[in-house]
Protein backbone atom coordinates (compact mmCIF):
# COMPACT_ATOMS: atom_id res chain seq x y z
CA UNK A 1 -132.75 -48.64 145.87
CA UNK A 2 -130.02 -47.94 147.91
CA UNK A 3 -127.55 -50.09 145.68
CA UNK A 4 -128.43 -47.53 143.26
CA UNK A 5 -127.25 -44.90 145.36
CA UNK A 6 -123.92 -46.69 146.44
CA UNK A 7 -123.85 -47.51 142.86
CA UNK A 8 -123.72 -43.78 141.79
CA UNK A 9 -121.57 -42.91 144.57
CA UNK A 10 -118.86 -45.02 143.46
CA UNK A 11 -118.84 -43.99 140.10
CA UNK A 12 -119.00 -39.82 141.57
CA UNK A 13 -116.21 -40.67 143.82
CA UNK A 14 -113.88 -42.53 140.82
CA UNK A 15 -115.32 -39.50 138.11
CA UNK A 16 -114.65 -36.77 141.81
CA UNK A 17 -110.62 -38.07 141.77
CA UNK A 18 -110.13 -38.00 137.86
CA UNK A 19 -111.80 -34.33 137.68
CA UNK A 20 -108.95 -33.53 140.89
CA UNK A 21 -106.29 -34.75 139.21
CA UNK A 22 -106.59 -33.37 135.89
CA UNK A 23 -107.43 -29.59 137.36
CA UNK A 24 -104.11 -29.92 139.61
CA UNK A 25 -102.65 -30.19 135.83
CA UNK A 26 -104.27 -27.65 133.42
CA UNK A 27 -101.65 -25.08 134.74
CA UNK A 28 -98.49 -27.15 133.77
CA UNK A 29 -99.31 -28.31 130.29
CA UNK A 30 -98.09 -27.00 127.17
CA UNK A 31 -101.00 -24.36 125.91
CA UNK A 32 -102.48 -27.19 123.56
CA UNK A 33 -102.35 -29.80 125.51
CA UNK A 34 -104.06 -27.59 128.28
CA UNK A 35 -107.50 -26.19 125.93
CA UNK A 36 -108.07 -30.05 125.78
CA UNK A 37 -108.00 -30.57 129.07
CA UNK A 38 -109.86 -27.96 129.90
CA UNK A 39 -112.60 -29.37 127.48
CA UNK A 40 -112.17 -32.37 129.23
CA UNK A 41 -112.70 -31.07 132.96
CA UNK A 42 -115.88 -29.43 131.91
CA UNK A 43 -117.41 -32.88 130.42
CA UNK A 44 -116.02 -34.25 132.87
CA UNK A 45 -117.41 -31.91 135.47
CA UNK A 46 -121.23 -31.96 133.43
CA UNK A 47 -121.49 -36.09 134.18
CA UNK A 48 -120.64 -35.32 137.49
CA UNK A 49 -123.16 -32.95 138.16
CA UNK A 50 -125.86 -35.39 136.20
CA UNK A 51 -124.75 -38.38 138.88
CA UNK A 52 -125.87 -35.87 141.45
CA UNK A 53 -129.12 -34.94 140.02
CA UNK A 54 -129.19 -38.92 139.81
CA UNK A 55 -128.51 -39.52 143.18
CA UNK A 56 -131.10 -36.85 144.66
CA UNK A 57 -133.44 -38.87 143.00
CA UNK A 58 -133.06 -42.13 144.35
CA UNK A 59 -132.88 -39.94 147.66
CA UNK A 60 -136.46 -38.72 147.22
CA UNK A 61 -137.59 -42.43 146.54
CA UNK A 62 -136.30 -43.59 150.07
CA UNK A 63 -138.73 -43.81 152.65
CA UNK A 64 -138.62 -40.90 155.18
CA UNK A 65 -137.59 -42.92 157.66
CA UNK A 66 -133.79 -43.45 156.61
CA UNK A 67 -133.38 -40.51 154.59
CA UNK A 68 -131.52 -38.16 156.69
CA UNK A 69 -128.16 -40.29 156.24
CA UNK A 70 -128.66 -40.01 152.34
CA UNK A 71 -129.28 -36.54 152.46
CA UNK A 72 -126.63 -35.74 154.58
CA UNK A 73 -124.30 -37.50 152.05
CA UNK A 74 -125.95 -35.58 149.08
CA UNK A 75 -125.42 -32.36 151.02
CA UNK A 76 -121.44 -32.97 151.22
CA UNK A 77 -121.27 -34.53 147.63
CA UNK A 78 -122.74 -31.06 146.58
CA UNK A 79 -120.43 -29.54 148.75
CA UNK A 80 -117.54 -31.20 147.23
CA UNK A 81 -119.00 -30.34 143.49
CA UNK A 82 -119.11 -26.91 144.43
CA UNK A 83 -115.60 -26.88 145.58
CA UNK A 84 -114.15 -28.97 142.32
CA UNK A 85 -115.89 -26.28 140.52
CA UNK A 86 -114.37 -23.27 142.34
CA UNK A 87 -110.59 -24.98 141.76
CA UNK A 88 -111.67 -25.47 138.14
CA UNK A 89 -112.07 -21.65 137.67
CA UNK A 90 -109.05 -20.60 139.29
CA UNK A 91 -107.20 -23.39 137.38
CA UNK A 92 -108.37 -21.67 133.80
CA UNK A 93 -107.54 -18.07 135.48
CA UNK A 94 -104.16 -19.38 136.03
CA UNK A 95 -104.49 -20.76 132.75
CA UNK A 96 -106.16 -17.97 131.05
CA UNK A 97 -103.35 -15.39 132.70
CA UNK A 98 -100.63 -17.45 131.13
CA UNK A 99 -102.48 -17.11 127.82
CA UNK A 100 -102.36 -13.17 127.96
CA UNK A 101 -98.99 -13.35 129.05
CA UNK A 102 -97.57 -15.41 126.30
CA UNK A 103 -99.29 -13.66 123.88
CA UNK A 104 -98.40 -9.88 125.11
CA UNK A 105 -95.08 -10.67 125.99
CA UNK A 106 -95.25 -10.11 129.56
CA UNK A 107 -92.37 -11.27 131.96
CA UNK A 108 -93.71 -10.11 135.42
CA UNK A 109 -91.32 -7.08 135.22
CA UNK A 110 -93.55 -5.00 132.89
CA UNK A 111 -96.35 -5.04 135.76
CA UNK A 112 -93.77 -4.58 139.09
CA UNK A 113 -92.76 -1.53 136.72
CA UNK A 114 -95.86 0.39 136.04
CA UNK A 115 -96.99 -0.35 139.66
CA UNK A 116 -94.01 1.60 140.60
CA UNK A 117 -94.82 4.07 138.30
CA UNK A 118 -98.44 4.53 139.41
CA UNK A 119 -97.17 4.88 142.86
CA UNK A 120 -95.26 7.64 142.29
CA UNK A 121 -98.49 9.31 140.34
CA UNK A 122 -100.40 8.73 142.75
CA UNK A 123 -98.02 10.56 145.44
CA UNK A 124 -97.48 13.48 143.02
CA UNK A 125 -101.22 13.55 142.76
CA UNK A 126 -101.82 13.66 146.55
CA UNK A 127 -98.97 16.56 146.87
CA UNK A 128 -100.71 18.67 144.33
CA UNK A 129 -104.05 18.14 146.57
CA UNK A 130 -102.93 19.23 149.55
CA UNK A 131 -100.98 22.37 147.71
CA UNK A 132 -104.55 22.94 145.65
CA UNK A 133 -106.22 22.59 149.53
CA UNK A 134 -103.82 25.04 151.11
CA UNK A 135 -104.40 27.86 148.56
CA UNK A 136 -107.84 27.48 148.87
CA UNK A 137 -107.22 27.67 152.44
CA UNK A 138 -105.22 31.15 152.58
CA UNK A 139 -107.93 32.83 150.14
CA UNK A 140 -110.72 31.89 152.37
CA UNK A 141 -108.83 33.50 155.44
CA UNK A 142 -108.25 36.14 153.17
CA UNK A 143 -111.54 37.04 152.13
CA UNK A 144 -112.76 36.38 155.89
CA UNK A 145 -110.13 38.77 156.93
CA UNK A 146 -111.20 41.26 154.74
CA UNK A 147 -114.94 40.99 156.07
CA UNK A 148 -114.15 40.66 159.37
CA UNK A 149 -112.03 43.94 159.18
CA UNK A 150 -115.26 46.06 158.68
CA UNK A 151 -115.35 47.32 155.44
CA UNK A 152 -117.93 50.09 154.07
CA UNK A 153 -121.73 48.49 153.56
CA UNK A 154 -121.70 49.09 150.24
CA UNK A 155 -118.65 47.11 149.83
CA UNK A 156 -120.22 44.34 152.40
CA UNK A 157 -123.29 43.98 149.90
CA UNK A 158 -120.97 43.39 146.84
CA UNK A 159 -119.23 41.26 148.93
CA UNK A 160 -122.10 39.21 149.73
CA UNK A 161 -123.18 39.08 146.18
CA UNK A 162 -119.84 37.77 145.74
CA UNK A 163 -119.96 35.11 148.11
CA UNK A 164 -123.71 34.03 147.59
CA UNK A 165 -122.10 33.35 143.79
CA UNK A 166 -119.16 31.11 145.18
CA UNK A 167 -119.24 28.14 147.16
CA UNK A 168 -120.75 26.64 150.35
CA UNK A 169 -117.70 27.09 152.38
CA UNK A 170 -117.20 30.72 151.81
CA UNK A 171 -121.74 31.17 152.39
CA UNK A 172 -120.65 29.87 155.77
CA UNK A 173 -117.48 31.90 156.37
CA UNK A 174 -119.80 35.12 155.46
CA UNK A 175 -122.77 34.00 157.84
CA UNK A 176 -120.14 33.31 160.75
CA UNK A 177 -118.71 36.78 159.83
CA UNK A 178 -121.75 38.61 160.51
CA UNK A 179 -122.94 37.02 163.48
CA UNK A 180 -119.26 37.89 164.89
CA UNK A 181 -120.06 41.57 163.33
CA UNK A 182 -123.74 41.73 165.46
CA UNK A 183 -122.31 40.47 168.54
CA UNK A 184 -119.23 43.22 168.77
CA UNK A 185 -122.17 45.42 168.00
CA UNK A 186 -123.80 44.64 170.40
CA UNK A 187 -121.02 44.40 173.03
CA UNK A 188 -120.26 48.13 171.93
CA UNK A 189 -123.80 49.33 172.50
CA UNK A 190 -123.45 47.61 176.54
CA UNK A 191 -120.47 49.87 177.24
């Protein structure tokens, strides 16, 4: 039984090397050449995931007893699977980017260029904010000035109509407004 295993793991370490060296390729190979090889890998990478499935079971069929070295191996083999599959993928980005760039044209420059360009949007953008924030800013002293100044209570109800119509920020201005209204009241009434 454990021939079969050894077996298996020979032909998973011989299938393990080909699979390496033909990803370290795929990016270097003229675009023909590289779609077969990609179709290749994936066989390639398919028998080598059917050895494993081969190998677990002759690992079930060994008695419990010496186990725990087989599985230890199957847990690395898997290991290494997963990481020939996660250098396959990037391979066929790298691949897959060269594709796009062939086919639009793009030298690299194009993409330094418009992330240039979106920098300086983006900063424009920001400046605009912070002009946008600072009016807002002024008309909310503004209006608080204007309440806080005592104006006639007719003109404090349409100003609270106002303010119960616009936002949050000025609800809280007004409430802070009138509590600051009450208390000189009430310092006024003490002298």
């Amino acid at each position: 039984m454990s021939s079969d295993f050894e077996g298996y793991e020979q032909d998973f370490a011989v299938l393990t090397a080909e699979i390496t060296s033909k990803i370290s390729r795929v990016p270097r190979l003229p675009p023909d050449e590289k779609k077969q090889m990609v179709a290749n890998v994936e066989k390639q990478l398919e028998e080598a995931k059917e050895l494993l499935e081969q190998m677990d079971l002759e690992v079930r069929e060994i008695p419990p007893q010496s186990r725990g070295m087989y599985s230890n191996r199957m847990r690395s083999y898997k290991q290494e699977m997963g990481k020939l599959e996660t250098d396959f993928k990037r391979s066929r980005i790298a691949y897959s980017d060269e594709v796009r760039n062939e086919l639009l044209g793009d030298d690299g420059n194009s993409s330094e260029n418009q992330r240039a360009h979106l920098l300086d949007n983006t900063e424009r953008l920001e400046r605009s904010s912070r002009r946008l924030e600072a009016g807002y800013q002024i008309a909310v002293e503004t209006d608080f000035m204007q309440y806080s100044l005592g104006v006639g209570m007719r003109d404090k109800e349409k100003y609270g109509y106002v303010v119960r119509r616009s936002t949050n920020g000025q609800k809280h201005i007004l409430s802070i407004a009138e509590n600051e209204q009450l208390t000189y009241k009430s310092l006024t009434k003490l002298n």
